[in-house]
N, C-alpha and C. Protein backbone atom coordinates (compact mmCIF):
# COMPACT_ATOMS: atom_id res chain seq x y z
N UNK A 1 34.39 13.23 -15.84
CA UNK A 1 33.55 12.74 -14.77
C UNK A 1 34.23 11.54 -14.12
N UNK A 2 34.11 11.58 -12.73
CA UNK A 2 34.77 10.37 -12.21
C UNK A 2 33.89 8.60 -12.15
N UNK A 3 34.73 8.07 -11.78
CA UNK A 3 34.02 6.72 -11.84
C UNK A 3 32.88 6.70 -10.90
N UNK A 4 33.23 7.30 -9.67
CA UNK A 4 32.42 7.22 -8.53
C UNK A 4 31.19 7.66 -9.19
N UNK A 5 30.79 8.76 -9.76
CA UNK A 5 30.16 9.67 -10.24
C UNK A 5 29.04 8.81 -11.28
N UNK A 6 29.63 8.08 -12.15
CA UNK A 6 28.91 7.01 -12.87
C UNK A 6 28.11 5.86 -12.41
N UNK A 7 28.77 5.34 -11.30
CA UNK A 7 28.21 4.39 -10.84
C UNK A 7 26.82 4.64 -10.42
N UNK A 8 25.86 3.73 -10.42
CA UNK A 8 24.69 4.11 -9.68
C UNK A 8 24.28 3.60 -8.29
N UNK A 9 23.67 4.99 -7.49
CA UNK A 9 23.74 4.96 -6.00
C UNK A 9 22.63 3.57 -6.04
N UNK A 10 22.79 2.76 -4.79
CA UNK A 10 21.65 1.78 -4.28
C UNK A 10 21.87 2.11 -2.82
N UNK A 11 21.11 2.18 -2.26
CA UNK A 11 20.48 1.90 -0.49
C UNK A 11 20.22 0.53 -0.46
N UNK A 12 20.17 0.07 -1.09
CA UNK A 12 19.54 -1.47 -0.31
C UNK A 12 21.11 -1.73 0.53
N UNK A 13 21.15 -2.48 1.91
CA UNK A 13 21.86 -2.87 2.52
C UNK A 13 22.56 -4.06 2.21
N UNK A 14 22.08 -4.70 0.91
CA UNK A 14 22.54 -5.90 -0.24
C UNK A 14 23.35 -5.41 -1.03
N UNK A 15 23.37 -3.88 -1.21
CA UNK A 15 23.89 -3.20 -2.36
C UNK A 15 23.37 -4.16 -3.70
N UNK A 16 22.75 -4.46 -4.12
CA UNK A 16 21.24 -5.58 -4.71
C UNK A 16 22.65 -6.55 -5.39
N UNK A 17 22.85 -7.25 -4.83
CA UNK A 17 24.13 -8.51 -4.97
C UNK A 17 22.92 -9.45 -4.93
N UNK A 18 22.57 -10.38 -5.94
CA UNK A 18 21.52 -11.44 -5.44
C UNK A 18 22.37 -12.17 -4.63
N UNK A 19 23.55 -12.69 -4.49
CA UNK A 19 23.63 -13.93 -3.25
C UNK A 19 23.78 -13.38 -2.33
N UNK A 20 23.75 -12.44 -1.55
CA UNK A 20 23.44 -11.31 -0.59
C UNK A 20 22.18 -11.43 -0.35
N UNK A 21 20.96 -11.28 -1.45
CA UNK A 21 19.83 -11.05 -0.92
C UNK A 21 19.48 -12.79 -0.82
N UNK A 22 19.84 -13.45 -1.41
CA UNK A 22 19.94 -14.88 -1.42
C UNK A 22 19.86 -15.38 0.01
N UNK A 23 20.97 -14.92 1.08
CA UNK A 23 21.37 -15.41 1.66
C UNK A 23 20.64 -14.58 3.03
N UNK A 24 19.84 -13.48 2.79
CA UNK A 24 18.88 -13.10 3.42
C UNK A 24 17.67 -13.29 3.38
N UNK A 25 17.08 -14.24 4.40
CA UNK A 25 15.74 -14.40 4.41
C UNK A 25 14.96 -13.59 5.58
N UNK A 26 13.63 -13.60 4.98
CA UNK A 26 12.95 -13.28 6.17
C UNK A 26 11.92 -13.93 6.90
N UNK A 27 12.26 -13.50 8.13
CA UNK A 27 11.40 -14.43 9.42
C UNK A 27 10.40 -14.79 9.25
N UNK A 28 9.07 -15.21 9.69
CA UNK A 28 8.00 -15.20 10.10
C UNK A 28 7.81 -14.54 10.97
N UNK A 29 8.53 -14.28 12.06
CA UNK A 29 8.58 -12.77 12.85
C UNK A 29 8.58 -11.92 12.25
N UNK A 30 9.50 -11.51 11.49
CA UNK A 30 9.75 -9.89 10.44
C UNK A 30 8.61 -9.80 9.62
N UNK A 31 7.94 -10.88 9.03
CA UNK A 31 7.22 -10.97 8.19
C UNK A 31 5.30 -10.53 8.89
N UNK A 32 5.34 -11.18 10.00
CA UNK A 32 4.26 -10.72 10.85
C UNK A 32 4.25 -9.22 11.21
N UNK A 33 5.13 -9.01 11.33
CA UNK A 33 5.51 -7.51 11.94
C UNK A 33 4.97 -6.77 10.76
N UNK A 34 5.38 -6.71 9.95
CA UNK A 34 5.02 -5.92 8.10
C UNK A 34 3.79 -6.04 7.86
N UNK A 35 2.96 -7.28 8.28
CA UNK A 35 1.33 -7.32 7.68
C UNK A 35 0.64 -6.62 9.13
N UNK A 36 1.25 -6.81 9.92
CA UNK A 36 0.78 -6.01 11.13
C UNK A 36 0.76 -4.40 10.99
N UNK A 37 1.63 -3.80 10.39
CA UNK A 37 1.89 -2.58 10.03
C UNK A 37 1.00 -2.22 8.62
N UNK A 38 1.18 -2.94 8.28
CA UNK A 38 0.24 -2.74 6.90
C UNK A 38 -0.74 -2.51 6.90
N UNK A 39 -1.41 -3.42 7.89
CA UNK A 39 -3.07 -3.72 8.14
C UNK A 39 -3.12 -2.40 9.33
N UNK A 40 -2.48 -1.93 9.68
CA UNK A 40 -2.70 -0.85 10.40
C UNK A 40 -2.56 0.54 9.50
N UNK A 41 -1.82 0.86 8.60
CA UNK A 41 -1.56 2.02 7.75
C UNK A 41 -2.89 1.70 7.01
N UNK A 42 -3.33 0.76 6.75
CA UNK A 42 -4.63 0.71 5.95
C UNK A 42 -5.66 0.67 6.16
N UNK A 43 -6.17 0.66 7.26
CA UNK A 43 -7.02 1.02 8.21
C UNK A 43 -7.07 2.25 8.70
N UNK A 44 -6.15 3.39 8.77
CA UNK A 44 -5.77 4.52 9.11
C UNK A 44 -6.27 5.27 7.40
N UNK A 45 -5.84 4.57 6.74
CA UNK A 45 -5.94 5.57 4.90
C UNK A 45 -7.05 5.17 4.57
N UNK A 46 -7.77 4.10 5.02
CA UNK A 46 -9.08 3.93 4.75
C UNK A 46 -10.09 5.07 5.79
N UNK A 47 -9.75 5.28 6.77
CA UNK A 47 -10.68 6.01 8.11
C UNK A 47 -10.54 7.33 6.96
N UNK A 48 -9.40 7.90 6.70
CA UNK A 48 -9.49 9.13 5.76
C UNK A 48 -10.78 9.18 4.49
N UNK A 49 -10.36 8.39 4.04
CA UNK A 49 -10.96 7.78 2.27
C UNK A 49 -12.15 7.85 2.68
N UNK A 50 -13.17 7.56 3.85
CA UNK A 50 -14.43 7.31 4.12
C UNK A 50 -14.73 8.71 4.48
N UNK A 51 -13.91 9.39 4.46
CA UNK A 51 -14.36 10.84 4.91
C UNK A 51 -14.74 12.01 4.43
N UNK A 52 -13.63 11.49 3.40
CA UNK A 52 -13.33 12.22 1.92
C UNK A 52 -14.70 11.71 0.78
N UNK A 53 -15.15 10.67 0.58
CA UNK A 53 -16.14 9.85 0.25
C UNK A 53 -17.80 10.42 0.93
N UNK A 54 -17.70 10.89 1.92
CA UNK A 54 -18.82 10.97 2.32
C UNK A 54 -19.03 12.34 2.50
N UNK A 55 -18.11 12.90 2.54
CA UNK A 55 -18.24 14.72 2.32
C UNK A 55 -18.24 15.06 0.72
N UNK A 56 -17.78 14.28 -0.18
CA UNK A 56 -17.97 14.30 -1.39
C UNK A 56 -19.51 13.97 -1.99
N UNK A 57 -20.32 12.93 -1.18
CA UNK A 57 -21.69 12.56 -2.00
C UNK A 57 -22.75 13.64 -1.30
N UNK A 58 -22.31 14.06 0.14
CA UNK A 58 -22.93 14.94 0.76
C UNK A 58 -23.31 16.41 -0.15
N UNK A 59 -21.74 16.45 -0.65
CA UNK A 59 -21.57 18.20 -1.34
C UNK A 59 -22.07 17.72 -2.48
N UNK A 60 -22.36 16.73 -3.21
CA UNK A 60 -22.77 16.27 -4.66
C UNK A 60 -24.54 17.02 -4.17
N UNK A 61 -25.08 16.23 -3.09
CA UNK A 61 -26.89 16.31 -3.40
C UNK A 61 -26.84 17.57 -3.21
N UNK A 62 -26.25 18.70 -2.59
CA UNK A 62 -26.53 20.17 -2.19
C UNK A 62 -26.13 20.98 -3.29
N UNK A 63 -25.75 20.27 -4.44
CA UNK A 63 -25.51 20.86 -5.63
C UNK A 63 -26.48 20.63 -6.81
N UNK A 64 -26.81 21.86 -7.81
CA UNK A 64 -27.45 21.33 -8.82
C UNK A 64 -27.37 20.73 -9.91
N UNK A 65 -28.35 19.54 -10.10
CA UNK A 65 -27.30 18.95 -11.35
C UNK A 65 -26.57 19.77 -12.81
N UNK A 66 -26.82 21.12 -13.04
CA UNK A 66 -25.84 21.82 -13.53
C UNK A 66 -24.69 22.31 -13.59
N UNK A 67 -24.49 22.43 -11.76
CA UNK A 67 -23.26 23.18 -11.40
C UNK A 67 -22.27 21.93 -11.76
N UNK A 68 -21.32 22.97 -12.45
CA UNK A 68 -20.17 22.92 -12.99
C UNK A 68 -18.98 22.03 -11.85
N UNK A 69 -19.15 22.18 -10.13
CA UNK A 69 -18.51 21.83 -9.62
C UNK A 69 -18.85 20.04 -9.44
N UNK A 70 -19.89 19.91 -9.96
CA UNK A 70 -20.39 18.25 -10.06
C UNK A 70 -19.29 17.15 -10.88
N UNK A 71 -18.39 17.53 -12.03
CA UNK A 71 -17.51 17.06 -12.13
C UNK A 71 -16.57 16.79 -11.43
N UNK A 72 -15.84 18.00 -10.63
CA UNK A 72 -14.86 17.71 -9.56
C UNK A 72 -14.83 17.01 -8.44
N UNK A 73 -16.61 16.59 -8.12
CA UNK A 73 -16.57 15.90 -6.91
C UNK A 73 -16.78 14.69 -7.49
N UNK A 74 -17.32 14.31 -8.49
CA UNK A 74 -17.18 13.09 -9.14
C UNK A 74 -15.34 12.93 -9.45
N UNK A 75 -14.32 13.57 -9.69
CA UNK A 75 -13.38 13.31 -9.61
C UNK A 75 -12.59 12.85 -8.30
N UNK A 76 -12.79 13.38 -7.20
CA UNK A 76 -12.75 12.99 -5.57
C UNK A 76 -13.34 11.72 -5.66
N UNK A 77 -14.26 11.55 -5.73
CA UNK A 77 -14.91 10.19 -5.53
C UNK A 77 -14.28 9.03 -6.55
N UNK A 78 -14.03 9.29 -7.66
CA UNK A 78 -12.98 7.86 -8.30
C UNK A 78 -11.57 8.12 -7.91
N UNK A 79 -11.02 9.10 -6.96
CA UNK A 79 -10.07 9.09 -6.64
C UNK A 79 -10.36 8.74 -5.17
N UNK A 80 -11.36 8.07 -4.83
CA UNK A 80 -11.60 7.43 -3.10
C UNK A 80 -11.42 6.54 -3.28
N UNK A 81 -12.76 6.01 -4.93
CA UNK A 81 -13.07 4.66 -4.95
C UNK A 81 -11.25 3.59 -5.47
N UNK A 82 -10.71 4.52 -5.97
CA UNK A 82 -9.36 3.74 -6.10
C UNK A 82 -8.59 3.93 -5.39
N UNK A 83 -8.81 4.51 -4.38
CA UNK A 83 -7.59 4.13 -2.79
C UNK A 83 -8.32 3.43 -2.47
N UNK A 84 -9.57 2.97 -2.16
CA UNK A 84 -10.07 1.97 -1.26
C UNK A 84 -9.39 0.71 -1.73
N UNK A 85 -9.95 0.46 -3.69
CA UNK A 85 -9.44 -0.84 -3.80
C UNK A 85 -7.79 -0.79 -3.26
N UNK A 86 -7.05 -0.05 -3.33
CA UNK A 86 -5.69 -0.39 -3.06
C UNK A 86 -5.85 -0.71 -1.47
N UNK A 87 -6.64 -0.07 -0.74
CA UNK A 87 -6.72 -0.76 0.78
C UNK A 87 -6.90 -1.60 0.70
N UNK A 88 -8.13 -2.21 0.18
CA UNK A 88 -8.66 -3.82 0.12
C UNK A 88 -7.17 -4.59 0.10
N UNK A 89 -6.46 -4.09 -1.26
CA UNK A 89 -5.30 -5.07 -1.59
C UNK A 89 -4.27 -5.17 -0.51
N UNK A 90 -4.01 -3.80 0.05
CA UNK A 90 -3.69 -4.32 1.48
C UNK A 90 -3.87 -4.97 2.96
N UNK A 91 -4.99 -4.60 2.53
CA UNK A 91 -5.63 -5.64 3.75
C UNK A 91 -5.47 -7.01 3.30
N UNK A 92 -5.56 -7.47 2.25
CA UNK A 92 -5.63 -8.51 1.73
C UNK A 92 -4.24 -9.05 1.85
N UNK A 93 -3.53 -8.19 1.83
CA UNK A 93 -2.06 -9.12 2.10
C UNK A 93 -1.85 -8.88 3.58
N UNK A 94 -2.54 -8.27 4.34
CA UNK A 94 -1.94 -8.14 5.82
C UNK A 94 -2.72 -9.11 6.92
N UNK A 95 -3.60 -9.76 5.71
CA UNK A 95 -4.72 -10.73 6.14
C UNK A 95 -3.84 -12.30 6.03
N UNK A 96 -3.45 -12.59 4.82
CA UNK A 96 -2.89 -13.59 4.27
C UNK A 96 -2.14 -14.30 5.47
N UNK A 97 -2.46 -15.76 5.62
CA UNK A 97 -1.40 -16.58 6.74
C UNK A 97 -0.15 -16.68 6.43
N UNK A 98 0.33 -16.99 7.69
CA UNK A 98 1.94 -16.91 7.21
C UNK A 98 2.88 -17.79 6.46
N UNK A 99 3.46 -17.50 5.46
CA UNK A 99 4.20 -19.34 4.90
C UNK A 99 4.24 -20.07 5.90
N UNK A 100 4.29 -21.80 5.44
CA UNK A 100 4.93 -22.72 6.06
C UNK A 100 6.19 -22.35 7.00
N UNK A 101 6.61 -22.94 7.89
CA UNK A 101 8.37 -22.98 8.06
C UNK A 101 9.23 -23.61 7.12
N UNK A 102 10.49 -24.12 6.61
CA UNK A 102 11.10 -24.75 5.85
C UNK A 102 10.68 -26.45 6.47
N UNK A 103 10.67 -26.04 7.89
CA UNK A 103 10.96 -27.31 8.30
C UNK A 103 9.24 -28.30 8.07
N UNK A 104 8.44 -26.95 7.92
CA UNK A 104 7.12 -27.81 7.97
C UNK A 104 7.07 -28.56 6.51
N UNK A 105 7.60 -27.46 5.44
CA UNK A 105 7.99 -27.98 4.06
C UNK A 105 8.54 -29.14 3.71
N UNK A 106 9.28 -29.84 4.84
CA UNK A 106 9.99 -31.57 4.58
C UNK A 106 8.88 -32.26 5.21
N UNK A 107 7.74 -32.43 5.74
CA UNK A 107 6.96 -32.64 6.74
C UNK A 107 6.36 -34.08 5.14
């Protein structure tokens, strides 16, 4: 086997060198841009989740509490209720203000 072959592939554009990533910071521009996007993908996976959630408690009452399919929609539904919290957590970081500047940091 060749050397090339051993090595392991990375994509990062650091090729993950910490004084590379060291020496890359990110903006408050770049950084706005990302919670902006975030808070938008999560708002979009939440509009789903509420859909999925409410066609799930809907098909729950039109069922009897015997039928067998009452488990599976109880499975849909803790699989809503835990994408939501992961929305929350994104919203929650796409909410968050932006660091200081360095320069406000000597202030």
């Amino acid at each position: 086997m060749s050397k090339r072959a051993q090595r392991p592939l990375d994509a990062r554009p650091d090729g993950g060198d910490p004084k590379r990533i060291a020496e890359r910071s990110v903006t408050p521009q770049e950084m706005e841009a990302v919670r902006d996007l975030v808070g938008g993908i999560a708002h979009e996976i939440n509009n789903i989740l509420m859909i999925a959630g409410m066609e799930a408690d809907l098909m729950l009452d039109d069922l009897r509490p015997d039928d067998p399919l009452r488990d599976r929609l109880h499975s849909i539904i803790e699989a809503v209720d835990r994408g939501s919290a992961l929305v929350r957590e994104l919203l929650a970081f796409s909410r968050r203000p932006p660091d200081p500047s360095p320069a406000d940091k000597n202030e």
